[in-house]
N, C-alpha and C. Protein backbone atom coordinates (compact mmCIF):
# COMPACT_ATOMS: atom_id res chain seq x y z
N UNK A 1 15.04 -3.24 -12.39
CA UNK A 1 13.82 -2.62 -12.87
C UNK A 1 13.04 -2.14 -11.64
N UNK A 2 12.35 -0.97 -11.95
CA UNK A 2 11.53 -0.40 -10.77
C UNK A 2 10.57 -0.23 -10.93
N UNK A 3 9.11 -0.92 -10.20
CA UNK A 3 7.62 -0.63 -10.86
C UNK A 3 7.41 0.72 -9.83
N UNK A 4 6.87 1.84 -10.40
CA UNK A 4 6.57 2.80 -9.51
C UNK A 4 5.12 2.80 -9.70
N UNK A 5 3.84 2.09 -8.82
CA UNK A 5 2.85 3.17 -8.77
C UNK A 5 1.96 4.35 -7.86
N UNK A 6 1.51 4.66 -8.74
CA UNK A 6 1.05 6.44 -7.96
C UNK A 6 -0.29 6.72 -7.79
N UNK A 7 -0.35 7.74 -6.79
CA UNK A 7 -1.96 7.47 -6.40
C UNK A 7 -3.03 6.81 -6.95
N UNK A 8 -2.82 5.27 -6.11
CA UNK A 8 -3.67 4.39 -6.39
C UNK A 8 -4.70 4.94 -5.16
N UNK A 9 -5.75 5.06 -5.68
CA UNK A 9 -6.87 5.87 -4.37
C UNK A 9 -7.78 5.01 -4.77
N UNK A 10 -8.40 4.40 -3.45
CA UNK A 10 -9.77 3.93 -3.34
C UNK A 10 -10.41 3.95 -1.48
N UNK A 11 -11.57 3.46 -1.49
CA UNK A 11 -11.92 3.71 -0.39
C UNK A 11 -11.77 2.05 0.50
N UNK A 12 -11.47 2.39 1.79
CA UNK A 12 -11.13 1.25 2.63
C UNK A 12 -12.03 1.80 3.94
N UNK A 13 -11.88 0.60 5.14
CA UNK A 13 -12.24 0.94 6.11
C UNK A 13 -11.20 1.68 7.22
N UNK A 14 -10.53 1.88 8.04
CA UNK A 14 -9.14 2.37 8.26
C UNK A 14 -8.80 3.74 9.25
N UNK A 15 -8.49 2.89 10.07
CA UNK A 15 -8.17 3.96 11.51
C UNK A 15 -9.11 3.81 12.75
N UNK A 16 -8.78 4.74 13.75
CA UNK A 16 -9.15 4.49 15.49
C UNK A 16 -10.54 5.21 15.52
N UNK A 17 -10.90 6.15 15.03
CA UNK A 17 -11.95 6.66 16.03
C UNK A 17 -13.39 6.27 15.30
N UNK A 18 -14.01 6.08 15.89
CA UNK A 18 -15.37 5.41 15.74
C UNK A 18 -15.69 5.34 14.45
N UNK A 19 -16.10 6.96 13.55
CA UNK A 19 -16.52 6.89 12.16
C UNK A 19 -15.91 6.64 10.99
N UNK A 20 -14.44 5.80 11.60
CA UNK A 20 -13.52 5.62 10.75
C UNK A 20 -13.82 3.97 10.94
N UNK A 21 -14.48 3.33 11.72
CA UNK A 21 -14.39 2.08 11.75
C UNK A 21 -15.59 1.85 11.12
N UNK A 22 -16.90 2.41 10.54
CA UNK A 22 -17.99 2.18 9.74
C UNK A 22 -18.15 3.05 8.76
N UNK A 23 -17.55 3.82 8.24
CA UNK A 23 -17.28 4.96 7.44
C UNK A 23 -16.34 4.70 6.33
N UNK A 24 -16.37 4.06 5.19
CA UNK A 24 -14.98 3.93 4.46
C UNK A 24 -14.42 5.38 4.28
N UNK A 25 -13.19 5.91 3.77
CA UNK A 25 -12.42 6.55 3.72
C UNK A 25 -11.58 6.13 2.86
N UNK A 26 -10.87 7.60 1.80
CA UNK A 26 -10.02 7.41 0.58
C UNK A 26 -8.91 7.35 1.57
N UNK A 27 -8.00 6.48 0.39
CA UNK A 27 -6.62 6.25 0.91
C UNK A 27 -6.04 6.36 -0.46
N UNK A 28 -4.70 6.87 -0.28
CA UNK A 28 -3.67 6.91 -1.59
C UNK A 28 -2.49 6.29 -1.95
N UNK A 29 -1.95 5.60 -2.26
CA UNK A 29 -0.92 4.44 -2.43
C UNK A 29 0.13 4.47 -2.85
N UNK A 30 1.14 5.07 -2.38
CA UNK A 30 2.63 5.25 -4.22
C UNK A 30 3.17 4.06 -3.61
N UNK A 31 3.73 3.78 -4.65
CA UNK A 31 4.57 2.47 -4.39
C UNK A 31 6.09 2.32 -5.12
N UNK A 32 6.79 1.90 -4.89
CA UNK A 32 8.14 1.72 -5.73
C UNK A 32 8.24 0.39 -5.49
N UNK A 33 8.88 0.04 -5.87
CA UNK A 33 9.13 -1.92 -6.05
C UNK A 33 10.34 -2.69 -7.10
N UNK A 34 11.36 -2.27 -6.99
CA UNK A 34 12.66 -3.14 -7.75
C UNK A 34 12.93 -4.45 -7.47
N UNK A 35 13.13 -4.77 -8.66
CA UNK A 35 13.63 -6.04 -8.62
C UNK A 35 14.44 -6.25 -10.16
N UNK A 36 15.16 -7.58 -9.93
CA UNK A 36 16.13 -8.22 -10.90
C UNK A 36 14.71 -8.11 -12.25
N UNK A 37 14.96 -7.80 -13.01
CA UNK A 37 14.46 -8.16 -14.70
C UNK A 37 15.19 -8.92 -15.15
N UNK A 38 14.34 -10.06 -16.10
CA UNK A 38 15.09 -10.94 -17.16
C UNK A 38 13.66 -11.10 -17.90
N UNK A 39 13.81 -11.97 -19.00
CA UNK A 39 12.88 -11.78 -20.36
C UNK A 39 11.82 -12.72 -19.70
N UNK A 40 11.63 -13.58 -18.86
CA UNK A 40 10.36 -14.17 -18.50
C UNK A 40 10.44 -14.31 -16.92
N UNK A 41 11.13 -13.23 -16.64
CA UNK A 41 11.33 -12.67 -14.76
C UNK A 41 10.72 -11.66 -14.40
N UNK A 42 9.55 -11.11 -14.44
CA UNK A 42 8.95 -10.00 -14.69
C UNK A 42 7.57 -9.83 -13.30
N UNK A 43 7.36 -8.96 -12.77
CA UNK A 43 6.07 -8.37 -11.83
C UNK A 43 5.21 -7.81 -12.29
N UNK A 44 3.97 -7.92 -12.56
CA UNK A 44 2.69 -7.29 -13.38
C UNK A 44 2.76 -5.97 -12.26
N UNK A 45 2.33 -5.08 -12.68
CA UNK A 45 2.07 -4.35 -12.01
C UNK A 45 0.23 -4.10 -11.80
N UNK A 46 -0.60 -5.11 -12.12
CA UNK A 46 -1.94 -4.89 -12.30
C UNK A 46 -1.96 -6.02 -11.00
N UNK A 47 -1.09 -6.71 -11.00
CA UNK A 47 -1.51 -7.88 -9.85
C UNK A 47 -0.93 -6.68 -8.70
N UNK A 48 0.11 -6.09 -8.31
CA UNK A 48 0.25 -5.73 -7.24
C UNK A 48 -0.89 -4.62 -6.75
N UNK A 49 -2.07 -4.13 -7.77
CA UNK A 49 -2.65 -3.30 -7.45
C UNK A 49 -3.68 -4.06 -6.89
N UNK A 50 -4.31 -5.10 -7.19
CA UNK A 50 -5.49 -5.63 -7.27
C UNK A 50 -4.64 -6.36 -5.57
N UNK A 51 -4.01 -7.00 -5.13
CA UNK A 51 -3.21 -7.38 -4.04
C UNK A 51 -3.59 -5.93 -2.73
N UNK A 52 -3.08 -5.05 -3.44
CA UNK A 52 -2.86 -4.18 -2.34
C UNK A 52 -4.86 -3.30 -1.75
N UNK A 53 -5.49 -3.44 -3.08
CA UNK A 53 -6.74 -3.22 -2.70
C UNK A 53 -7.27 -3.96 -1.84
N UNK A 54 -6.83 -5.31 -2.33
CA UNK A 54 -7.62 -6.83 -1.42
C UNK A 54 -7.27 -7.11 0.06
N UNK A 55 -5.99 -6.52 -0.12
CA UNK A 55 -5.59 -6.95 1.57
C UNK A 55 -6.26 -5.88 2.23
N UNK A 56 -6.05 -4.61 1.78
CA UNK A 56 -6.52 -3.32 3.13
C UNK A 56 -8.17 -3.27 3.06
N UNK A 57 -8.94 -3.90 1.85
CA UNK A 57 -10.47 -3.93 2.09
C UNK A 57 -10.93 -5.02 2.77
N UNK A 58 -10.08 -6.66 3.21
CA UNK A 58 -10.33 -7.57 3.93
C UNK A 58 -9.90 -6.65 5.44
N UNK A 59 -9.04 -6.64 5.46
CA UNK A 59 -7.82 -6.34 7.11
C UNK A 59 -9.12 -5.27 8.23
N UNK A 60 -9.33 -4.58 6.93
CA UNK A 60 -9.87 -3.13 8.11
C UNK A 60 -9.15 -2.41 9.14
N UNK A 61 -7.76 -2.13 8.64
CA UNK A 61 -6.80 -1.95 9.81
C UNK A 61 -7.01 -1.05 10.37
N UNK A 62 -6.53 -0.64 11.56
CA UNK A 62 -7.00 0.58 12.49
C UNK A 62 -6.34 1.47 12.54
N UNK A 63 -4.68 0.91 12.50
CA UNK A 63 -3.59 1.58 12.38
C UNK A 63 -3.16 1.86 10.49
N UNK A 64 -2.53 2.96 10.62
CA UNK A 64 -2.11 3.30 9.17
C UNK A 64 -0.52 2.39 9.39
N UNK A 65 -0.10 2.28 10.53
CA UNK A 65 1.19 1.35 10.36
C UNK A 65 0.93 -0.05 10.14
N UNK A 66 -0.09 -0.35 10.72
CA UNK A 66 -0.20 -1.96 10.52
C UNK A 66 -0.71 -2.17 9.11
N UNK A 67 -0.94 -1.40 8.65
CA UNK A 67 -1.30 -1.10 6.86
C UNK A 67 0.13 -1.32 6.20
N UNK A 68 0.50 -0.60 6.52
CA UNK A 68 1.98 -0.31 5.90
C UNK A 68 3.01 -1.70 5.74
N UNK A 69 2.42 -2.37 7.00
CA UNK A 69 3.85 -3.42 7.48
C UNK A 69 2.83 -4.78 6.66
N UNK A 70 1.86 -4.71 6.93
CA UNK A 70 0.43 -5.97 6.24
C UNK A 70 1.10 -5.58 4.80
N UNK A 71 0.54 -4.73 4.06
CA UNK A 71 1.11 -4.59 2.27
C UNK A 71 2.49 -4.97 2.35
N UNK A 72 3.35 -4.48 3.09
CA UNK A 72 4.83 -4.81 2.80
C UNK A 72 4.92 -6.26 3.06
N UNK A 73 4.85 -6.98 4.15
CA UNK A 73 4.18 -8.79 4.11
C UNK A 73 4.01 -9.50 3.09
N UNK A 74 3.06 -9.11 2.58
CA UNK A 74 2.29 -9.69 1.58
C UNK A 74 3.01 -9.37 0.17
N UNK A 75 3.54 -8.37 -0.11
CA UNK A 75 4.42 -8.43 -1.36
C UNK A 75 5.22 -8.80 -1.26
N UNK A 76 5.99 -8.81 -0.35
CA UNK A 76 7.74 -9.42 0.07
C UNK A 76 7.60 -11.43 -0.14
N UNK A 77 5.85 -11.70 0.14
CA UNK A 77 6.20 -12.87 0.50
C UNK A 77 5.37 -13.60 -0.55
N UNK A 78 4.78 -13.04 -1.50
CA UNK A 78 4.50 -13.09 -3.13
C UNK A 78 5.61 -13.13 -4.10
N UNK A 79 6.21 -11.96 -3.74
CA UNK A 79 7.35 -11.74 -4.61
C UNK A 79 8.89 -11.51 -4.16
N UNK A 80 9.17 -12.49 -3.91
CA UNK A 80 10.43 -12.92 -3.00
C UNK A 80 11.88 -12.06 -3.55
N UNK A 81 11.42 -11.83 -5.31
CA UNK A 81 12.45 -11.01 -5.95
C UNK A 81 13.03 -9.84 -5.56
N UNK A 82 11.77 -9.25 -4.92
CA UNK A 82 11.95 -7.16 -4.74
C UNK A 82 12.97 -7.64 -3.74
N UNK A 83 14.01 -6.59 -4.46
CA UNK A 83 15.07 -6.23 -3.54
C UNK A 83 14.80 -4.83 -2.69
N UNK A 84 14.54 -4.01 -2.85
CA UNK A 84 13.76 -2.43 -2.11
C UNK A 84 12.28 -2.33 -2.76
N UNK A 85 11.59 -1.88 -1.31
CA UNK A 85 10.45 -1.39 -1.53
C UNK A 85 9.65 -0.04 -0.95
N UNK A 86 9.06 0.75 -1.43
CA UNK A 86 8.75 1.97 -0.74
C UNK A 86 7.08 1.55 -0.39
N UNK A 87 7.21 2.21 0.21
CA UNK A 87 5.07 2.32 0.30
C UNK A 87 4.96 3.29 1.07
N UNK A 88 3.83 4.06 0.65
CA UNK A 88 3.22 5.49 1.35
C UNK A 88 2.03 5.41 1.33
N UNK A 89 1.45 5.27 2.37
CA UNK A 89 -0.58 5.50 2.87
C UNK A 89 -0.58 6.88 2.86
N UNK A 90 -1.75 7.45 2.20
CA UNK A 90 -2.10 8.98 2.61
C UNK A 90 -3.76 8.48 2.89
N UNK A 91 -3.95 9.62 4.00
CA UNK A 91 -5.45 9.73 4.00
C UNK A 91 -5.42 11.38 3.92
N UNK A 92 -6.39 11.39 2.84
CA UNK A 92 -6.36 13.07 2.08
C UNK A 92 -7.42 13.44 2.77
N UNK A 93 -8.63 12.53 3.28
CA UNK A 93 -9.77 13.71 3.47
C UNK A 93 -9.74 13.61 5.37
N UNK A 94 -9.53 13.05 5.93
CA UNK A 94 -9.23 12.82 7.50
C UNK A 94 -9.22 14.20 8.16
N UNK A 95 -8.23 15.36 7.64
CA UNK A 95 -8.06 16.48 8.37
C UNK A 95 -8.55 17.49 6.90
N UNK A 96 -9.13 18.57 7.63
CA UNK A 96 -9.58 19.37 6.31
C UNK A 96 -8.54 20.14 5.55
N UNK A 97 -7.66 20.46 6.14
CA UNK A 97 -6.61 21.32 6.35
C UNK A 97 -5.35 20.31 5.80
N UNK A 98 -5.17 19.44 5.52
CA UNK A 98 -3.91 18.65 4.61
C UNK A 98 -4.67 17.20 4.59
N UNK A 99 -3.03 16.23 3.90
CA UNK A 99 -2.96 15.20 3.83
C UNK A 99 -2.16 14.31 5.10
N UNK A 100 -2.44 13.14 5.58
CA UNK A 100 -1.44 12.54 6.70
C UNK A 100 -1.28 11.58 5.63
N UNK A 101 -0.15 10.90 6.26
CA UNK A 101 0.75 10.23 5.48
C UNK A 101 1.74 9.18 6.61
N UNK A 102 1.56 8.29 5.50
CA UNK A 102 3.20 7.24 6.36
C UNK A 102 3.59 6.59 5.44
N UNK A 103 4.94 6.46 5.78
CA UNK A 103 5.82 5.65 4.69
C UNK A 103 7.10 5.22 5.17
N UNK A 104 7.36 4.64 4.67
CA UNK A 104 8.71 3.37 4.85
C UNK A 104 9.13 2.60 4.31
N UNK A 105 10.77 2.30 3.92
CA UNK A 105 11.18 2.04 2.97
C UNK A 105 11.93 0.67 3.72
N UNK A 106 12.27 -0.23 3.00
CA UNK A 106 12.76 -1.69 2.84
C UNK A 106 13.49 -1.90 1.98
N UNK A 107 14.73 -2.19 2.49
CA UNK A 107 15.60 -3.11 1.43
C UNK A 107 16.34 -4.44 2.29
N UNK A 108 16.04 -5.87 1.25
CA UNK A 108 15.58 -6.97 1.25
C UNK A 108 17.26 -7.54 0.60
């Protein structure tokens, strides 16, 4: 089974240059997440959202990688099941002119 979710956007603190360290800023979230299914083996997908808000609004990370590798941590070591996992940070409003992005994939 594969939980996919998709732009989960909220605002965090996040990144290097000054008005990014007192300034929250939107961030966007897709996620993929497989694992084994059975009838009472199952991953909410409301807990991994409420997880992934909580860690990046405590952390305040600076780096969009140490974001990346912190969420992947913390679900891998919640949910010991996921066999592959994707995760993608976007920050949409950072440059006027696009979206930046990182992502990286895991299999467990």
């Amino acid at each position: 089974m594969t939980i996919h979710i998709e732009n989960l956007s909220f605002e965090v603190i996040i990144g290097l240059l000054d008005f990014e360290r007192t300034t929250p800023q939107r961030v966007i979230i897709t996620l993929e997440a497989t694992y084994a299914y059975s009838d009472n083996n199952f991953i909410n997908y409301a807990d991994i959202v409420l997880l992934i808000e909580e860690k990046l609004q405590l952390e305040k990370y600076a780096l969009l990688e140490n974001a990346l590798l912190g969420i992947k941590t913390l679900l891998h070591t919640k949910y010991p099941k996921i066999r592959h996992l994707y995760i993608k940070i976007s920050k949409p409003d950072i440059i006027d002119t696009c979206t930046v992005s990182l992502s990286k994939t895991w299999n467990f």
